[in-house]
Protein backbone atom coordinates (compact mmCIF):
# COMPACT_ATOMS: atom_id res chain seq x y z
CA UNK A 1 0.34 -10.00 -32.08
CA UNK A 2 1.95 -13.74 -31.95
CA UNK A 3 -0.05 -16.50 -30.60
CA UNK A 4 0.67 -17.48 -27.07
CA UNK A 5 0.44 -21.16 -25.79
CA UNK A 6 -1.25 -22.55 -22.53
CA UNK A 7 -2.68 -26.19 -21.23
CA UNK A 8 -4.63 -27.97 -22.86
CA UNK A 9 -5.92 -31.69 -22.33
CA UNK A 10 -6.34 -34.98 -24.24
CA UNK A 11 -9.66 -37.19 -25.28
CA UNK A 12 -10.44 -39.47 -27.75
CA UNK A 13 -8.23 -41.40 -30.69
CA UNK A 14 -8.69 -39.56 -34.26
CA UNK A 15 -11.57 -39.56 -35.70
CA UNK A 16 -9.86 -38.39 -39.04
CA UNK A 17 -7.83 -41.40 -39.57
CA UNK A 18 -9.10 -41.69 -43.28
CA UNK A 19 -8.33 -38.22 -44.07
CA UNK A 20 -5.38 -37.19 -46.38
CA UNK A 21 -1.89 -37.82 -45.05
CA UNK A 22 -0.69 -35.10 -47.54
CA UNK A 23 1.38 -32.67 -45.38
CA UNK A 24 0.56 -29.42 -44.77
CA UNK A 25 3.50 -26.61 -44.57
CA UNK A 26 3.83 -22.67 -44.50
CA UNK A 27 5.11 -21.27 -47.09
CA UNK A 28 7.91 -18.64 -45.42
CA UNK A 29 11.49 -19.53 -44.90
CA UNK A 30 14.35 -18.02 -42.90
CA UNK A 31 13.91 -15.63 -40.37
CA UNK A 32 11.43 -16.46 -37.52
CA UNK A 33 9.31 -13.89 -37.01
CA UNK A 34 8.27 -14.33 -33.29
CA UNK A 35 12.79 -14.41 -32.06
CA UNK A 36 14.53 -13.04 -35.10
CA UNK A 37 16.21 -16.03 -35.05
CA UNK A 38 17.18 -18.68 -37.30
CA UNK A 39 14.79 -21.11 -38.49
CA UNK A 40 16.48 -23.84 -37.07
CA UNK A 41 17.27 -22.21 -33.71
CA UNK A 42 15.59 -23.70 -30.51
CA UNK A 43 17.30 -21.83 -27.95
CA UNK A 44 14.21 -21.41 -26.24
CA UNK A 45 11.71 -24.66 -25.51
CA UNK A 46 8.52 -23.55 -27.18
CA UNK A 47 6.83 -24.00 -24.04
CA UNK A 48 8.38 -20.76 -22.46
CA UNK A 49 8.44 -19.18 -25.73
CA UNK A 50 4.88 -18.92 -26.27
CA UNK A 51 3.87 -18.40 -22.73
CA UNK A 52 1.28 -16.04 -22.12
CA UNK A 53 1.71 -12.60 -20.52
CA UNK A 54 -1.49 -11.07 -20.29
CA UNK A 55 -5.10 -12.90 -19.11
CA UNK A 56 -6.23 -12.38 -22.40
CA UNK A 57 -3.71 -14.26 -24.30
CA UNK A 58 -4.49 -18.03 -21.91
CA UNK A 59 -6.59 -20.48 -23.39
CA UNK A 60 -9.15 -21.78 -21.91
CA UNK A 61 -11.16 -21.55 -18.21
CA UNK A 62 -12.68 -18.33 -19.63
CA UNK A 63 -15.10 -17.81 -16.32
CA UNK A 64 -12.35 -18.22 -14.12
CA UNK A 65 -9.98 -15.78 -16.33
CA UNK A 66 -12.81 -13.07 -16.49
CA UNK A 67 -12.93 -12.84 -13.16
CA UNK A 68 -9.08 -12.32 -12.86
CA UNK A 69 -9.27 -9.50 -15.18
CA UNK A 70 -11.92 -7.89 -13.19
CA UNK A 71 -9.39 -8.31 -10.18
CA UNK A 72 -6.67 -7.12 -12.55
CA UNK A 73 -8.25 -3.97 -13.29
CA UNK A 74 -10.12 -2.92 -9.77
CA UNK A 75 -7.16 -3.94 -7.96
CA UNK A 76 -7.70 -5.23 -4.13
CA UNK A 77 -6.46 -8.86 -5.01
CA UNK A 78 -7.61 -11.13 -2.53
CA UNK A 79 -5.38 -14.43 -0.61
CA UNK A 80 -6.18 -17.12 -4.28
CA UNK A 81 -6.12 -20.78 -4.57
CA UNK A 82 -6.37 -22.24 -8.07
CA UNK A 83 -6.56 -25.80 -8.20
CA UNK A 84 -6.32 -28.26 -11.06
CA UNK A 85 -4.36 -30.62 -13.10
CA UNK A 86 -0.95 -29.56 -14.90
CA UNK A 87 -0.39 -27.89 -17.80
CA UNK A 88 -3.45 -25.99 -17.95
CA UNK A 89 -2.10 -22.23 -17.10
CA UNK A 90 -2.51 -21.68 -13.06
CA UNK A 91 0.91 -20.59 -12.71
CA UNK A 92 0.63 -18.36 -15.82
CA UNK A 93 -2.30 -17.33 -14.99
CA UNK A 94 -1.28 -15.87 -11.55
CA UNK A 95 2.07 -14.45 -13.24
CA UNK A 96 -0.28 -12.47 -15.96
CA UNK A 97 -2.80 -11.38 -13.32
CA UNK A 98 0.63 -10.15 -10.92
CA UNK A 99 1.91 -8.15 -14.26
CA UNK A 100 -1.30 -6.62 -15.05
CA UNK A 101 -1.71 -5.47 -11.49
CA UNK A 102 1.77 -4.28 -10.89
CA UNK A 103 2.86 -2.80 -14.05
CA UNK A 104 6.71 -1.84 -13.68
CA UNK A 105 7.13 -3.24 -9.87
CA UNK A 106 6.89 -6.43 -10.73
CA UNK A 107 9.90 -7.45 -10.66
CA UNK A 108 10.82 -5.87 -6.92
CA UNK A 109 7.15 -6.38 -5.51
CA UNK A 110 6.68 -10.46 -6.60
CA UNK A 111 8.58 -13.28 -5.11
CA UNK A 112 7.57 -16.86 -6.38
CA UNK A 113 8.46 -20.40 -4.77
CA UNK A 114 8.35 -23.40 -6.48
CA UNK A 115 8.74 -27.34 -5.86
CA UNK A 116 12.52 -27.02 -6.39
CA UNK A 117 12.81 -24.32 -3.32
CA UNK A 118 13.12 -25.36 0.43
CA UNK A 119 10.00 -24.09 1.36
CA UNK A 120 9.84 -25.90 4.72
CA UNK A 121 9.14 -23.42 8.45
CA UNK A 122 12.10 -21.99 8.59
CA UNK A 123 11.59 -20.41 4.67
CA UNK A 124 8.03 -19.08 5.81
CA UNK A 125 9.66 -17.49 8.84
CA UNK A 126 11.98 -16.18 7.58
CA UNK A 127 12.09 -15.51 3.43
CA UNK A 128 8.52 -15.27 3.07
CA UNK A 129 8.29 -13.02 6.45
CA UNK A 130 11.28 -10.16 5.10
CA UNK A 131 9.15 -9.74 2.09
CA UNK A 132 6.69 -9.09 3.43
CA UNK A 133 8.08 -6.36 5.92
CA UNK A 134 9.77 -5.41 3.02
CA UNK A 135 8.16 -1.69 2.15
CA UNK A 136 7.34 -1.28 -1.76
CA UNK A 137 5.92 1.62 -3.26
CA UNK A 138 2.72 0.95 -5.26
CA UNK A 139 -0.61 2.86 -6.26
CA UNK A 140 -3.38 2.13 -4.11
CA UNK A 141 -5.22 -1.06 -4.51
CA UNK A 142 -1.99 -2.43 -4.97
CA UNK A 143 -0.07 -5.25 -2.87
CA UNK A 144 3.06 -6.51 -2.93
CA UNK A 145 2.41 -10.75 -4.12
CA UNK A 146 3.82 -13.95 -2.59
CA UNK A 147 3.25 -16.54 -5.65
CA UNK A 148 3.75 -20.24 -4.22
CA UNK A 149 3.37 -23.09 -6.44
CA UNK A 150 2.74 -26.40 -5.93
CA UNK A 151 1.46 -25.39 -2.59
CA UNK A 152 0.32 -28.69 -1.72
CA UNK A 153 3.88 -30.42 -1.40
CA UNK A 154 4.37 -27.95 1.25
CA UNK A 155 4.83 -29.40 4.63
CA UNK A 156 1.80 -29.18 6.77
CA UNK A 157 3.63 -27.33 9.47
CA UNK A 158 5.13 -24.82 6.70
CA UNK A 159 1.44 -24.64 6.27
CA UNK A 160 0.77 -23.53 9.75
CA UNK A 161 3.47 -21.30 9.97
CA UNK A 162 1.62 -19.64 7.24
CA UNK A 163 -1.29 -18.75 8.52
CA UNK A 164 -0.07 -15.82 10.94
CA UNK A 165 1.91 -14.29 8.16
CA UNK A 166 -0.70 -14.17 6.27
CA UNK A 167 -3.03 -12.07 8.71
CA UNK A 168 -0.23 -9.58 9.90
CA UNK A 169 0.59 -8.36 6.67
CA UNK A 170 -2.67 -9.11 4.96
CA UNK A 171 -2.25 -4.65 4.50
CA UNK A 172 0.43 -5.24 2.68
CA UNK A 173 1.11 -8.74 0.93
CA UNK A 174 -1.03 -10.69 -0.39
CA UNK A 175 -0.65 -14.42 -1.31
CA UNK A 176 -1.28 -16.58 -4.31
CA UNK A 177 -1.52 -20.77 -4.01
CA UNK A 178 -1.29 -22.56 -7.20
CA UNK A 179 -1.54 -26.90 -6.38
CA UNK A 180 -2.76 -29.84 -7.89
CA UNK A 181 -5.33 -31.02 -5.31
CA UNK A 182 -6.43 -28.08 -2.74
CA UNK A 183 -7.60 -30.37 -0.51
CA UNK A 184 -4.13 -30.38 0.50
CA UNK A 185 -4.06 -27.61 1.57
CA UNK A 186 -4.94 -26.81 5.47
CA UNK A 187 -8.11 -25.85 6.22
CA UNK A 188 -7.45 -22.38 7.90
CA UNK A 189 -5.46 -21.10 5.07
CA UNK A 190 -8.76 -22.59 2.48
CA UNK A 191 -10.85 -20.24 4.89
CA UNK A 192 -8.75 -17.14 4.00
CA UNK A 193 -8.43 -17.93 -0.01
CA UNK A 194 -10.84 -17.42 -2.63
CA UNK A 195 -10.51 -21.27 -4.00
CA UNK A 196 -10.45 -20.75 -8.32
CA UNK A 197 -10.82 -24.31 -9.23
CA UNK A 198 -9.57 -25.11 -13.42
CA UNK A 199 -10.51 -27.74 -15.64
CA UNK A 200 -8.76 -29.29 -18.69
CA UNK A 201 -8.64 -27.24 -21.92
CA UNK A 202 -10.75 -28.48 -24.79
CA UNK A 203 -9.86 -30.02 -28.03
CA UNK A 204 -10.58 -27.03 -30.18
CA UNK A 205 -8.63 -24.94 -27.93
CA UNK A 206 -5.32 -27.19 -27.75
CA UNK A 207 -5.47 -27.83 -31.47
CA UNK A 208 -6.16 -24.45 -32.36
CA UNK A 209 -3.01 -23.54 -30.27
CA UNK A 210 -0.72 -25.96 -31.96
CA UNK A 211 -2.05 -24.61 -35.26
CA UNK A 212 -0.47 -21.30 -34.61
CA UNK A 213 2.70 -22.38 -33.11
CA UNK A 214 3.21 -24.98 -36.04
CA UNK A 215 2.33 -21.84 -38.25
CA UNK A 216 4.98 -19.37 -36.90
CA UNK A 217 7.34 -22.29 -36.37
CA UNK A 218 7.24 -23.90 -40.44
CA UNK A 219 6.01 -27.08 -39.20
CA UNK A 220 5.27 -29.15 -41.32
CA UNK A 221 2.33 -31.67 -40.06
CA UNK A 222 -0.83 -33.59 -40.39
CA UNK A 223 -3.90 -33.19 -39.31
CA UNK A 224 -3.54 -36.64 -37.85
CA UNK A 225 0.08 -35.78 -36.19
CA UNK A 226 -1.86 -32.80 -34.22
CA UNK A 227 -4.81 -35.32 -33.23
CA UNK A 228 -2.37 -37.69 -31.79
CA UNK A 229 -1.04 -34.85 -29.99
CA UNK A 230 -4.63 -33.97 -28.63
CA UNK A 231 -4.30 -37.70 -27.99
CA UNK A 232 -1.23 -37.79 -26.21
CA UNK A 233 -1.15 -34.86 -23.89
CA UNK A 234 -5.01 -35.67 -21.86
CA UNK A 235 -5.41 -31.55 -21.16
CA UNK A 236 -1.84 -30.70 -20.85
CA UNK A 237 -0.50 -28.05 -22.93
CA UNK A 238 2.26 -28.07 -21.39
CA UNK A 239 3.18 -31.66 -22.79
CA UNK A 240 1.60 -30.72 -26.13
CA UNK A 241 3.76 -28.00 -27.15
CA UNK A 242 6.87 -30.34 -25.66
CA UNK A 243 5.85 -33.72 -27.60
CA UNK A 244 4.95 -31.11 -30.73
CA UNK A 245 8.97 -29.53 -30.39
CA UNK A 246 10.34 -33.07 -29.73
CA UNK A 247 8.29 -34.61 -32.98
CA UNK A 248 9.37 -31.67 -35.01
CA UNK A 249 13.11 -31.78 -33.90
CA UNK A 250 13.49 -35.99 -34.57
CA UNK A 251 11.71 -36.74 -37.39
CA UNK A 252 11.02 -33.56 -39.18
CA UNK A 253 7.65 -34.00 -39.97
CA UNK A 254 4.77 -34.13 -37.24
CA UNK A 255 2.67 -37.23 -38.19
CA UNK A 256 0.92 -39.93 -36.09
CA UNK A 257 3.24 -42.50 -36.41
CA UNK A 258 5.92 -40.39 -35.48
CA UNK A 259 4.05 -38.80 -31.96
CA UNK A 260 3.56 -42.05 -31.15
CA UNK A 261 7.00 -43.03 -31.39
CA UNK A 262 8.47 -39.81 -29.59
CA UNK A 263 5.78 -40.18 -26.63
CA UNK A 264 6.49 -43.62 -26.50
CA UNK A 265 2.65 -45.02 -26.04
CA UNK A 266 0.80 -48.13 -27.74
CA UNK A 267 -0.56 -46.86 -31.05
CA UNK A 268 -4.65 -46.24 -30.80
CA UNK A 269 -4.92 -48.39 -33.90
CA UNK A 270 -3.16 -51.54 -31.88
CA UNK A 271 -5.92 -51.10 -29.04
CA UNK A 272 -8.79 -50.12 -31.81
CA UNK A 273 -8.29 -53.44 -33.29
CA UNK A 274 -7.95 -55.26 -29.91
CA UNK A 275 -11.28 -53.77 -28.73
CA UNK A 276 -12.73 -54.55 -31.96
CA UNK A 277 -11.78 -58.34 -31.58
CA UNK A 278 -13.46 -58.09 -27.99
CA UNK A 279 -16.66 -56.99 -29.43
CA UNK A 280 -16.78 -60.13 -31.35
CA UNK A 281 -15.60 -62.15 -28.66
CA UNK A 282 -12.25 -63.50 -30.69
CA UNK A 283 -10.56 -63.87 -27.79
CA UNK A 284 -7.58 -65.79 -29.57
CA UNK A 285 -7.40 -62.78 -32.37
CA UNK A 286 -7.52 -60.04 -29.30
CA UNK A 287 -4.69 -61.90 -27.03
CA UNK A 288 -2.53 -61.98 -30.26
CA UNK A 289 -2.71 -57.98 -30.42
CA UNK A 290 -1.63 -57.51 -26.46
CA UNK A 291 1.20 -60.40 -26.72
CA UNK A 292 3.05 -57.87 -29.56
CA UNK A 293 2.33 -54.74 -28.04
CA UNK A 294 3.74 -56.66 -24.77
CA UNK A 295 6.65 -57.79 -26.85
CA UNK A 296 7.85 -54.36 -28.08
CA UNK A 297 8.41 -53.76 -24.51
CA UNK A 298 5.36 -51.44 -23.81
CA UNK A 299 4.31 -51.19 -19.81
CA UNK A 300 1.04 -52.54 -18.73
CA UNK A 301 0.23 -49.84 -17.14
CA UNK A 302 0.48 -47.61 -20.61
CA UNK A 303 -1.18 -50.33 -22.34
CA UNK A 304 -4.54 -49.94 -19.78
CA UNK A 305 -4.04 -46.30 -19.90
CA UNK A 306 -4.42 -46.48 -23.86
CA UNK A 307 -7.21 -48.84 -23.21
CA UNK A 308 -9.39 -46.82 -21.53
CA UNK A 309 -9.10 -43.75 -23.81
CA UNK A 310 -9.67 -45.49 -26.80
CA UNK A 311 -12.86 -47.16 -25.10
CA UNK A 312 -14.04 -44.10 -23.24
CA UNK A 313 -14.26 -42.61 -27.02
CA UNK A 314 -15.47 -45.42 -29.22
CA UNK A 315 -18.22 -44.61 -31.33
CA UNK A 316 -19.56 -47.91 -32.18
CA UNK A 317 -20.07 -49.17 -28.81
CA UNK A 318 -23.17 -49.85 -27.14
CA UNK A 319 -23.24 -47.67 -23.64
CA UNK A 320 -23.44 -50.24 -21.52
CA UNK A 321 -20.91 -52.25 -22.89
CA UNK A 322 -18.95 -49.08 -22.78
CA UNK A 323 -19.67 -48.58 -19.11
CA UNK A 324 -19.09 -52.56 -18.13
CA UNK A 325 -15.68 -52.14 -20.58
CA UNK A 326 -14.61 -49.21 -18.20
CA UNK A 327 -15.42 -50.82 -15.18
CA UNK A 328 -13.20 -54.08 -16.15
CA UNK A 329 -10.14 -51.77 -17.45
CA UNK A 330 -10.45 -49.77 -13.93
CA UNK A 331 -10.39 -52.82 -12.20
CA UNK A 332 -6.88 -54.04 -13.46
CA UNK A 333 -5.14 -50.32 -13.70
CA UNK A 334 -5.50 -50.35 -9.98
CA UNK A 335 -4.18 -54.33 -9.40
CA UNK A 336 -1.42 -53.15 -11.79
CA UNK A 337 -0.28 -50.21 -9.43
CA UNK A 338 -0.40 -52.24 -6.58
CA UNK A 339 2.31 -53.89 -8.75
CA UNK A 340 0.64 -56.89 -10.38
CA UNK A 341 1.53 -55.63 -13.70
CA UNK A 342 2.37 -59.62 -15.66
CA UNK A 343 0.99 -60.71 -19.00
CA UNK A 344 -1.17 -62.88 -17.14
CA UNK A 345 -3.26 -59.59 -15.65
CA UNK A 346 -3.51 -58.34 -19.44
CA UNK A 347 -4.74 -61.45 -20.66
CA UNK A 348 -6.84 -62.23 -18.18
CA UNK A 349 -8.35 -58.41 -18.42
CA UNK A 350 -9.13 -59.36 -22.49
CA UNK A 351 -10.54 -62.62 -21.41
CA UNK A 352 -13.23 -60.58 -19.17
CA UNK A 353 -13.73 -58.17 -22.15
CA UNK A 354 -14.43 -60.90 -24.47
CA UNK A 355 -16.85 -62.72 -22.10
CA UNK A 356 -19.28 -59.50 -21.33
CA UNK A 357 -19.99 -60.11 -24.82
CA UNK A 358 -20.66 -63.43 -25.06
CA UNK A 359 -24.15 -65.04 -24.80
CA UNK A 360 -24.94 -66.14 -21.53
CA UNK A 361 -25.78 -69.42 -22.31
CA UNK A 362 -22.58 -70.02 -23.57
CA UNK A 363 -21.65 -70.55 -20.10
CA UNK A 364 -24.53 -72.87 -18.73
CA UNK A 365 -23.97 -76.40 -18.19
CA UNK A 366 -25.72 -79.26 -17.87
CA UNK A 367 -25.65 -81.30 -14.13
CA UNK A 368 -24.26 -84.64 -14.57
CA UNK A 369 -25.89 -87.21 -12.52
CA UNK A 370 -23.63 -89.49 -10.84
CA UNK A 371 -24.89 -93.03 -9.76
CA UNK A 372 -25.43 -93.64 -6.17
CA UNK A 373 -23.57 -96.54 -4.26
């Protein structure tokens, strides 16, 4: 059975970076045997292509997964919130566990909204209101599904409108949030939702992933190319399997270098050398490193980003200089999205860096005395 792709999320710069740069390829040419299509076809972005349709098949948040397939099989799905960054299967999830439940109705017993909908009142009124009066034949411990995502742009009084709907057919219809942050979302509909919170998808599991889909793509890559990707997408599976389709499209081969150049973020080894110089305190050496990542046009605001990922998974640090390193970088992310994003704030953030390791001393000085009149 092929390989299907979820979310996944990001953590710390290669570890691998003196391991062989030899490529690795399948051997297999031709036909593709997930489409029947042409090697070279990518009429489909990999993202859809590889998206799960069963529970079993998404990666990670395995407690929250086995307790949709226990809903999937008894039946009697409750009102369900699942909460949690992007890219990491809620939508999927809630499509699988609506499939599994619902068999061949699917298609006439599911209606999904989205962020590109109007979902204001006058949708929950009305749209979301005829579906549910809308009568559906299923086996019992079946109900027909209202799938919203994104739930938490909706409007607070769509919101409100909801909550009626929601108890009048609650026989009948039953609903299915899928958001970002649930506190969000209104209280009274929290109260009538089982709240599924998900986390970010390991390492293992994203690379593992991109293994597969490199494997029944031919893509040829190395091991370094799929750690930047790790690198890259923080969790996100979604962007993974995008950055991994764009990378293999451009440049042919999936390396490091040539992630890094499709995602368009400062290079680890750039900010690895510039924390390195910190450590030591060579201010002049570190300053050097920001000015050219700062001259080939990089924002500040990726720079800091890169920053703190590197630092948060440096191995040769000491913990608290990791912890007083993290403090400093947080510091200036949030003066640079307040919009003081200059050189100067970049500097001045290596000049702090440098000085938590400096001797103490360093910056004592002696009182002058000054003659009286």
């Amino acid at each position: 059975m092929p390989p299907t792709a979820m979310s996944i999320d990001s953590s710390t710069p290669s570890n691998h970076a003196a391991s062989s740069n030899q490529a690795k390829s399948v051997p297999g040419a031709g036909i593709n045997p997930l489409t029947g299509a042409a090697q070279g076809s990518y009429e489909m972005p990999w993202v859809e292509k590889y998206r799960p349709q069963v529970l079993s098949h998404v990666v990670g948040n395995h407690e929250t997964i086995e307790r949709l397939k226990v809903i999937a099989k008894e039946g009697n799905m409750p009102h369900i919130i699942i909460s949690g960054p992007p890219g990491i299967g809620k939508t999927t999830s809630i499509l699988c566990l609506a499939r599994e439940l619902l068999g061949p109705a699917y298609k006439e017993a599911v209606t999904e909204l989205n962020a590109s909908d109007d979902r204001g009142i006058d949708v929950v009124r009305n749209k979301i209101k005829m579906f549910a009066q809308k009568k559906v034949t299923l086996p019992s411990g079946r109900h027909k599904i209202v799938i919203l995502d994104e739930a938490d742009n909706m409007t607070p009084a769509a919101q409100q409108a909801l909550r009626r709907t929601m108890e009048l057919y609650a026989n009948t219809t039953r609903f299915a949030f899928a958001c970002n942050l649930s506190s969000k979302i209104i209280e009274p509909i929290q109260s009538r939702c089982s709240v599924l919170r998900y986390g970010k998808l390991s390492d293992k599991e994203l690379l593992k992933r991109l293994e597969e889909v490199c494997a029944f793509e031919k893509v040829e890559y190395t091991l370094e190319g799929l750690e930047a990707l790790i690198f890259t997408s923080e969790g996100d599976m979604r962007q993974a399997l995008n950055n991994l389709q764009s990378t293999h499209a451009g440049f042919g081969l999936v390396t490091a270098d040539n992630v890094f150049k499709v995602c368009d973020q400062p290079h680890p080894l750039y900010i690895q050398k510039c924390i390195d110089h910190c450590l030591k305190a060579e201010i002049e050496e570190a300053v050097k490193v920001i000015e050219e990542l700062w001259g080939m046009g990089y924002a500040a605001v990726d720079v800091v980003g890169t920053l703190f990922k590197v630092v948060r998974g440096h191995t040769g640090m000491p913990e608290v200089a990791k912890l007083n390193y993290i403090r400093e970088i947080g510091f200036v992310h949030m003066r640079i999205l307040e919009g003081n994003s200059s050189l100067i704030q970049m500097t001045g953030l290596i000049a702090r860096l440098c000085q938590l390791m400096m001797n103490a001393k360093d910056f004592q000085f002696k009182a002058v005395n000054c003659p009286t009149a």
